[in-house]
Protein backbone atom coordinates (compact mmCIF):
# COMPACT_ATOMS: atom_id res chain seq x y z
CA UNK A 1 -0.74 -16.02 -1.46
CA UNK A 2 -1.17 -12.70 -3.60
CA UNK A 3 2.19 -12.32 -4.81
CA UNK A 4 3.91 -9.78 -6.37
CA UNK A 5 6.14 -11.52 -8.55
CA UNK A 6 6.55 -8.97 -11.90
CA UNK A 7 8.74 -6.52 -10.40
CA UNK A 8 12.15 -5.17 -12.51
CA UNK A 9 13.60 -2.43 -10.96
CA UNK A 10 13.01 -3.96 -7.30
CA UNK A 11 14.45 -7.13 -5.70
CA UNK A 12 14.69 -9.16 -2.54
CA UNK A 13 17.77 -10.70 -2.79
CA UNK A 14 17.66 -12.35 0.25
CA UNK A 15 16.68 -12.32 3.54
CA UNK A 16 17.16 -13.93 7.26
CA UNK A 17 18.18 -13.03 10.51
CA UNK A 18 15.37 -10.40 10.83
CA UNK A 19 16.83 -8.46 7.92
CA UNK A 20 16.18 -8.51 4.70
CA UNK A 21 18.61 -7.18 1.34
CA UNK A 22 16.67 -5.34 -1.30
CA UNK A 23 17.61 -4.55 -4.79
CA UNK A 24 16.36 -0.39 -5.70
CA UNK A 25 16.91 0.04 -9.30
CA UNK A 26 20.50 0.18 -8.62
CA UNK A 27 20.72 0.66 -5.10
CA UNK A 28 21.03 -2.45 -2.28
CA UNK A 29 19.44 -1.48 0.89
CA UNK A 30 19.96 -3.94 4.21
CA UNK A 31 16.51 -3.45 6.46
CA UNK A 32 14.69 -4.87 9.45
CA UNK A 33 12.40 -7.20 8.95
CA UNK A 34 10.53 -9.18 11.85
CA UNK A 35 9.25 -12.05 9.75
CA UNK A 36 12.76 -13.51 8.34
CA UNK A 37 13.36 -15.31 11.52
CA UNK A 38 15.32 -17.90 9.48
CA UNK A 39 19.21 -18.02 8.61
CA UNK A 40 20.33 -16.26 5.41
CA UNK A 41 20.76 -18.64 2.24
CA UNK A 42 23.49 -16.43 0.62
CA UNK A 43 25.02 -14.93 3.19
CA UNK A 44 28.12 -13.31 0.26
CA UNK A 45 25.39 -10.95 -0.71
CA UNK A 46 25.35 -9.07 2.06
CA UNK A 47 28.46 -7.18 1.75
CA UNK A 48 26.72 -5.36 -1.52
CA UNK A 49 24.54 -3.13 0.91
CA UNK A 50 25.43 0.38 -0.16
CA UNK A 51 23.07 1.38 3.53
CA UNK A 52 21.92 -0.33 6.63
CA UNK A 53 19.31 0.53 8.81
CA UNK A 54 19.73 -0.30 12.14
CA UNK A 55 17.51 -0.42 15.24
CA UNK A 56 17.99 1.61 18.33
CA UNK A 57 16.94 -0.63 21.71
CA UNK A 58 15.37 2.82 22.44
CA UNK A 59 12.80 2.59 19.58
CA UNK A 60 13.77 3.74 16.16
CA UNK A 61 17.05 3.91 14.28
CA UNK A 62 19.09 5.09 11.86
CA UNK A 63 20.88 4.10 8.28
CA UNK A 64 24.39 3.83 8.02
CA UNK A 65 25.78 4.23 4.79
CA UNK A 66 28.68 3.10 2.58
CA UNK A 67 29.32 5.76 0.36
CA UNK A 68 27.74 7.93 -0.97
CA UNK A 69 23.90 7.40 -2.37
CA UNK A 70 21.59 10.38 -4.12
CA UNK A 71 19.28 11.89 -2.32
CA UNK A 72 16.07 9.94 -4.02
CA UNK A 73 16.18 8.19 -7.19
CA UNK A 74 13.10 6.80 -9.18
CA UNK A 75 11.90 3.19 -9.95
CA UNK A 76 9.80 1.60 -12.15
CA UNK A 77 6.71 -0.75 -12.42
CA UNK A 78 5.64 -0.85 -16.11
CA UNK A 79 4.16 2.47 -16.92
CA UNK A 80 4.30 3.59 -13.73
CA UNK A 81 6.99 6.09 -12.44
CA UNK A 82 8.09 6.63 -7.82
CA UNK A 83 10.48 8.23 -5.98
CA UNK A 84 12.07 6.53 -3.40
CA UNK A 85 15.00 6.82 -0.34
CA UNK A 86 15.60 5.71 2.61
CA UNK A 87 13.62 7.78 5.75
CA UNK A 88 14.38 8.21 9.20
CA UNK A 89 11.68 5.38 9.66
CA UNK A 90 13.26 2.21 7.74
CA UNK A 91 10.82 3.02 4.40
CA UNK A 92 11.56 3.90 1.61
CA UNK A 93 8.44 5.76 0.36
CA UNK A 94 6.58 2.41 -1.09
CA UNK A 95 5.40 -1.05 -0.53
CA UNK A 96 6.86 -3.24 -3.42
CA UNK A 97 4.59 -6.17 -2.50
CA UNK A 98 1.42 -4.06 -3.17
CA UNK A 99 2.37 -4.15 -7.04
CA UNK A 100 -0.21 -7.45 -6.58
CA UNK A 101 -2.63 -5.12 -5.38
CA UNK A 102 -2.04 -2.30 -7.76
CA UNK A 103 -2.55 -4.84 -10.78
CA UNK A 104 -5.84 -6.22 -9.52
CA UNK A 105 -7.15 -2.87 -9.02
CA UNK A 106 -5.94 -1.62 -12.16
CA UNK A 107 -7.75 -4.11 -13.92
CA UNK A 108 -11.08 -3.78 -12.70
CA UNK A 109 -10.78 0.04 -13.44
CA UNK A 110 -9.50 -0.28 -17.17
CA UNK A 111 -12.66 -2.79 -17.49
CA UNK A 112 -14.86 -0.51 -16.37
CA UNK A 113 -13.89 2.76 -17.14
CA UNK A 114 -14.17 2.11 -20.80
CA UNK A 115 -17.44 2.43 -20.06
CA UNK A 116 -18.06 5.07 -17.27
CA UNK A 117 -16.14 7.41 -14.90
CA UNK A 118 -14.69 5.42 -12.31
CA UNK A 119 -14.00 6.98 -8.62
CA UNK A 120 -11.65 5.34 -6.23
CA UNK A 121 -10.63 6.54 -2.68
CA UNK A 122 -7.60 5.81 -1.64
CA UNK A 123 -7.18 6.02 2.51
CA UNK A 124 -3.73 6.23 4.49
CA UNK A 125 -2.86 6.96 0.72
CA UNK A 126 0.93 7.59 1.79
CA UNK A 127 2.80 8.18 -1.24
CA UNK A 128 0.48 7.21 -3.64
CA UNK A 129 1.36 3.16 -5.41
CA UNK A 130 -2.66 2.66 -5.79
CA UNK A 131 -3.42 6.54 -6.57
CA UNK A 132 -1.09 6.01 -9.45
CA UNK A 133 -1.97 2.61 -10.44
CA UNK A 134 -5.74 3.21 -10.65
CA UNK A 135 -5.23 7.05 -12.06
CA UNK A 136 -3.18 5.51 -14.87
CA UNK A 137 -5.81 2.82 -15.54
CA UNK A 138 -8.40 5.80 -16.02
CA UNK A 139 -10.08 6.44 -13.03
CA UNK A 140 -10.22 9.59 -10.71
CA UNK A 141 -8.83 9.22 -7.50
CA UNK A 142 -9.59 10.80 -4.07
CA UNK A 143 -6.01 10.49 -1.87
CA UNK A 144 -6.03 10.64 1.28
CA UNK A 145 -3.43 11.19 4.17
CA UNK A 146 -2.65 12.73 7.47
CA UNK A 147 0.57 13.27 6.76
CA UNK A 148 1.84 16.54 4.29
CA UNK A 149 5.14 15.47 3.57
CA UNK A 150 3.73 12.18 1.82
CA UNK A 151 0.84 14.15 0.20
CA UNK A 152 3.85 16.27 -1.25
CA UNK A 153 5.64 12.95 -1.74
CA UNK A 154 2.73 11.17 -3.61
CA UNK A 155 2.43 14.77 -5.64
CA UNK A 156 5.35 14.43 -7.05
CA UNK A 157 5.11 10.78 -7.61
CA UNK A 158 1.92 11.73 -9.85
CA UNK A 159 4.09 14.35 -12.07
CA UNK A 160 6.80 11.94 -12.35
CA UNK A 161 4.00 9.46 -13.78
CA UNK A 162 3.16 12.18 -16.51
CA UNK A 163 -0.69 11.97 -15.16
CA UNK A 164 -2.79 14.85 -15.46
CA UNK A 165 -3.42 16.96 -12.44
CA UNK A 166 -7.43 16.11 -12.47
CA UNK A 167 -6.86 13.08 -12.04
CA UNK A 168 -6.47 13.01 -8.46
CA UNK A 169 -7.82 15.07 -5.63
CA UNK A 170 -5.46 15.75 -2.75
CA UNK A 171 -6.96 15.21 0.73
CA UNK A 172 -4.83 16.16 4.07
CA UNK A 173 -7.31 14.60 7.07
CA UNK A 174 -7.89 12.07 9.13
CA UNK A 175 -9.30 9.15 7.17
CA UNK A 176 -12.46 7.68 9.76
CA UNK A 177 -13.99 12.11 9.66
CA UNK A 178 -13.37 12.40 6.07
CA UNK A 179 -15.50 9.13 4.63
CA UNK A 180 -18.04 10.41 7.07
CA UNK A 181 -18.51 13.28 5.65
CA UNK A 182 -18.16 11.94 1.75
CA UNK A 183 -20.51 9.48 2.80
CA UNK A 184 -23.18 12.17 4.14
CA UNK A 185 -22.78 14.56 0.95
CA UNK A 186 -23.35 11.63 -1.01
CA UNK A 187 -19.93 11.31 -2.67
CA UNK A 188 -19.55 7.92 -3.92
CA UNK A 189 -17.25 5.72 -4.87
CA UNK A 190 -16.20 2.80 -6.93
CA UNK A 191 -13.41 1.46 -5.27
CA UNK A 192 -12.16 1.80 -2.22
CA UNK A 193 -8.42 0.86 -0.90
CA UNK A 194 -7.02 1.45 2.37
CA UNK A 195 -3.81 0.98 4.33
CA UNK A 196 -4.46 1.89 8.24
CA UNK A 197 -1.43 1.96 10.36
CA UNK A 198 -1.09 -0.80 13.32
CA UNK A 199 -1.03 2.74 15.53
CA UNK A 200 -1.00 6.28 14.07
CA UNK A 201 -1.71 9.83 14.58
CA UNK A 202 -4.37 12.17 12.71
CA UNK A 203 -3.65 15.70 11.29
CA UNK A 204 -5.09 17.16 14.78
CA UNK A 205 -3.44 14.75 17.20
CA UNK A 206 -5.83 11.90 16.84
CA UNK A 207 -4.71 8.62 18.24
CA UNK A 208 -5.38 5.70 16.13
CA UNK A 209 -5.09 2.20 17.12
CA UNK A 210 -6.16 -0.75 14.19
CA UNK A 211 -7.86 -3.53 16.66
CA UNK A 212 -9.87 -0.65 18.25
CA UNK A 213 -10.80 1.09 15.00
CA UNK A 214 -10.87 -0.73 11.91
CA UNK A 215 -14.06 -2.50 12.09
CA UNK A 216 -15.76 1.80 12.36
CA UNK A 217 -13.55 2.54 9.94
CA UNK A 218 -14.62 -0.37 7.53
CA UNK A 219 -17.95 -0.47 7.79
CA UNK A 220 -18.40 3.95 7.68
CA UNK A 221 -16.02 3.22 4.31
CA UNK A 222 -18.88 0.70 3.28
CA UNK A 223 -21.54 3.59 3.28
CA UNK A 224 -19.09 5.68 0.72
CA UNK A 225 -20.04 3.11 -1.58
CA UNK A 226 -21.79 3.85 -4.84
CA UNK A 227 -24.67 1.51 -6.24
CA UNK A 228 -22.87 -1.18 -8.15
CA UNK A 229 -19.12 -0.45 -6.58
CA UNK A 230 -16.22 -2.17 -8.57
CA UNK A 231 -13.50 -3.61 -5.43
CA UNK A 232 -12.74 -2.83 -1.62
CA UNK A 233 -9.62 -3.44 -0.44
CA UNK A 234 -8.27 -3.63 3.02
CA UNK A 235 -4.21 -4.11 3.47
CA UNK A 236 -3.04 -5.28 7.34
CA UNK A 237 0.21 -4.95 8.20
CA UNK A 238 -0.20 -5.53 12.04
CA UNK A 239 1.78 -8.47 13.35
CA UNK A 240 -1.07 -11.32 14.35
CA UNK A 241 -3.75 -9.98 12.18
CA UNK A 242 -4.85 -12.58 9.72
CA UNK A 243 -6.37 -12.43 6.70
CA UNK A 244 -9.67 -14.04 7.83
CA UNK A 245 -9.75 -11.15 10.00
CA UNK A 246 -9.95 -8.86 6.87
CA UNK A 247 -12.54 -11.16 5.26
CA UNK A 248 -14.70 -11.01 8.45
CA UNK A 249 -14.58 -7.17 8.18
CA UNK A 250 -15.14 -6.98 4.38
CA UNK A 251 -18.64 -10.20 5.01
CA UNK A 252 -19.79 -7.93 7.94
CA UNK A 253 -19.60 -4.41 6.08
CA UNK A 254 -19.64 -4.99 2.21
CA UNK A 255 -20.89 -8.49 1.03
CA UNK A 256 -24.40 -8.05 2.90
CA UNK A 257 -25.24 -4.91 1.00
CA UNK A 258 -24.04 -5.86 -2.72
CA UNK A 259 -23.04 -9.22 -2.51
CA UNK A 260 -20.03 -9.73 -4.83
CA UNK A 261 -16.41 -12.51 -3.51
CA UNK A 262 -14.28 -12.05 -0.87
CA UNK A 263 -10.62 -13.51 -1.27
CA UNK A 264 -8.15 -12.41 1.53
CA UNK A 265 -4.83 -13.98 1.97
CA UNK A 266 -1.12 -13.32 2.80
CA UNK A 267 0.67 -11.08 0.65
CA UNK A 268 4.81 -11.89 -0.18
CA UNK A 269 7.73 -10.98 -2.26
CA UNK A 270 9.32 -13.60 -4.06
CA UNK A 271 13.05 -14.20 -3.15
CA UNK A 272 15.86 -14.55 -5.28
CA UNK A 273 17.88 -16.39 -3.07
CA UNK A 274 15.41 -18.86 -2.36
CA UNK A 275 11.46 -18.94 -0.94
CA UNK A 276 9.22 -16.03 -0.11
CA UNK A 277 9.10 -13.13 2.01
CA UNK A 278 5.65 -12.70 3.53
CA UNK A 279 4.52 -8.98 3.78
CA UNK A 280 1.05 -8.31 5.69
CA UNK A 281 -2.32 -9.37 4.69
CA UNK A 282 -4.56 -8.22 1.70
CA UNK A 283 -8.35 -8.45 1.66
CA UNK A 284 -10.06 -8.06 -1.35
CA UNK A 285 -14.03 -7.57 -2.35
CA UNK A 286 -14.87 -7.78 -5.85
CA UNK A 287 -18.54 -7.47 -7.71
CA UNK A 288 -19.64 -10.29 -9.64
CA UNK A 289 -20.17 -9.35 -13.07
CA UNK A 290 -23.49 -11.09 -13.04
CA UNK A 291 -25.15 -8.99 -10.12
């Protein structure tokens, strides 16, 4: 399992019952969560939730709150600086378990880009964890996301990191037309993450659903590749997807073209209660030094 296990200001306290209490910097949210089908081990923590989301039987839901909490506040994950609050959607405005992500990535680009500008494109960007973790470890980032308000979101994310504005380039489009399009001007890239939605919507309406699209979407990413690329990631959150499928998609698209080591596994949040919280499905390519 990648785990991301080196967290501060972000906690699962515990979880169970399809819930699951999480530590903010210095804020306890109570929120859904499908895969903690087992009781709670400390069931006296629960009363520290300062807001719980609930869902509606009509789709959706809403937080109810205990007090009063600030409109956003910011955590932390070593140098790196993000807004956060709860949304009318559950989220919070980042993925804590993608920290595991974030640090692989990071590395690769700090190797690398002491030697050479390093381009990454980052694809349902949302609010920007792997923009900021790769922009911090030197490289320039393309972000990209159908949505404004987390393109505004991950903008202010970047300032809060102190990063300089070139850094990152700020793309509002749907993410299948827009690597098309990089991939016929011949804009290349290093790295490539991406974190397509189980089902989503573009900028102009689009429908998007993963098990109908990802395999396009992987292999048109593929051909956005530069010469010797550095990593390609693919994150699943879609309930039944397993990480094989991931590696399939990554052997099919990437490996036949520049060879390099799959690795694709679950992805989880330690617990401090007790055991893990799995959290989706990472799968990661990776050059060999050697070729």
């Amino acid at each position: 399992m990648f785990l991301a296990d080196k967290w501060s200001d972000y906690e699962v306290l515990d979880c169970g019952g399809g819930e699951k209490l999480e530590r903010w910097g210095d804020v306890v949210l109570r929120r859904p969560d499908p895969q903690a089908i087992w009781p709670a081990r400390r069931p006296e923590l629960w009363a520290s939730a300062q807001a719980h989301y609930h869902r509606s039987e009509r789709g959706g839901g809403a937080w109810e709150f205990f007090g009063e909490l600030p409109e956003r506040w910011v955590v932390r994950y070593g140098a790196l600086r993000f807004y956060v609050r709860p949304t009318g959607f559950k989220h919070t405005g980042l993925f804590p378990e993608q920290a595991v992500n974030w640090d692989w990535m990071a590395d690769l680009v700090r190797r690398e880009a002491a030697k050479r500008e390093v381009r990454v494109l980052n694809l349902f960007a949302y609010t920007g964890g792997a923009t900021m973790a790769c922009a911090r470890a030197g490289a320039r980032v393309c972000h990209v996301d159908a949505a404004k308000g987390m393109l505004q979101w991950a903008k202010e994310n970047r300032e809060l990191c102190g990063l300089p504005e070139e850094s990152t380039r700020w793309i509002l489009d749907d993410a299948l037309k827009f690597v098309q399009r990089e991939a016929r001007r011949g804009r290349l890239y290093d790295g490539i993450v991406m974190d397509p939605p189980s089902y989503g919507r573009g900028p102009g309406g689009e429908v998007w659903h993963l098990e109908d699209e990802l395999y396009r979407l992987v292999s048109a990413s593929a051909q956005a590749l530069c010469e010797r690329p550095l990593f390609f990631l693919i994150n699943g959150y879609t309930t039944g997807f397993q990480a094989s499928v991931l590696a399939n998609m990554l052997d099919l698209c990437v490996a036949p073209r520049f060879g390099g080591t799959i690795a694709a596994d679950e992805v989880g949040l330690p617990v401090t209660a007790g055991g893990v919280l799995p959290c989706g499905t990472s799968g990661r390519w990776q050059r060999r030094e050697a070729e």
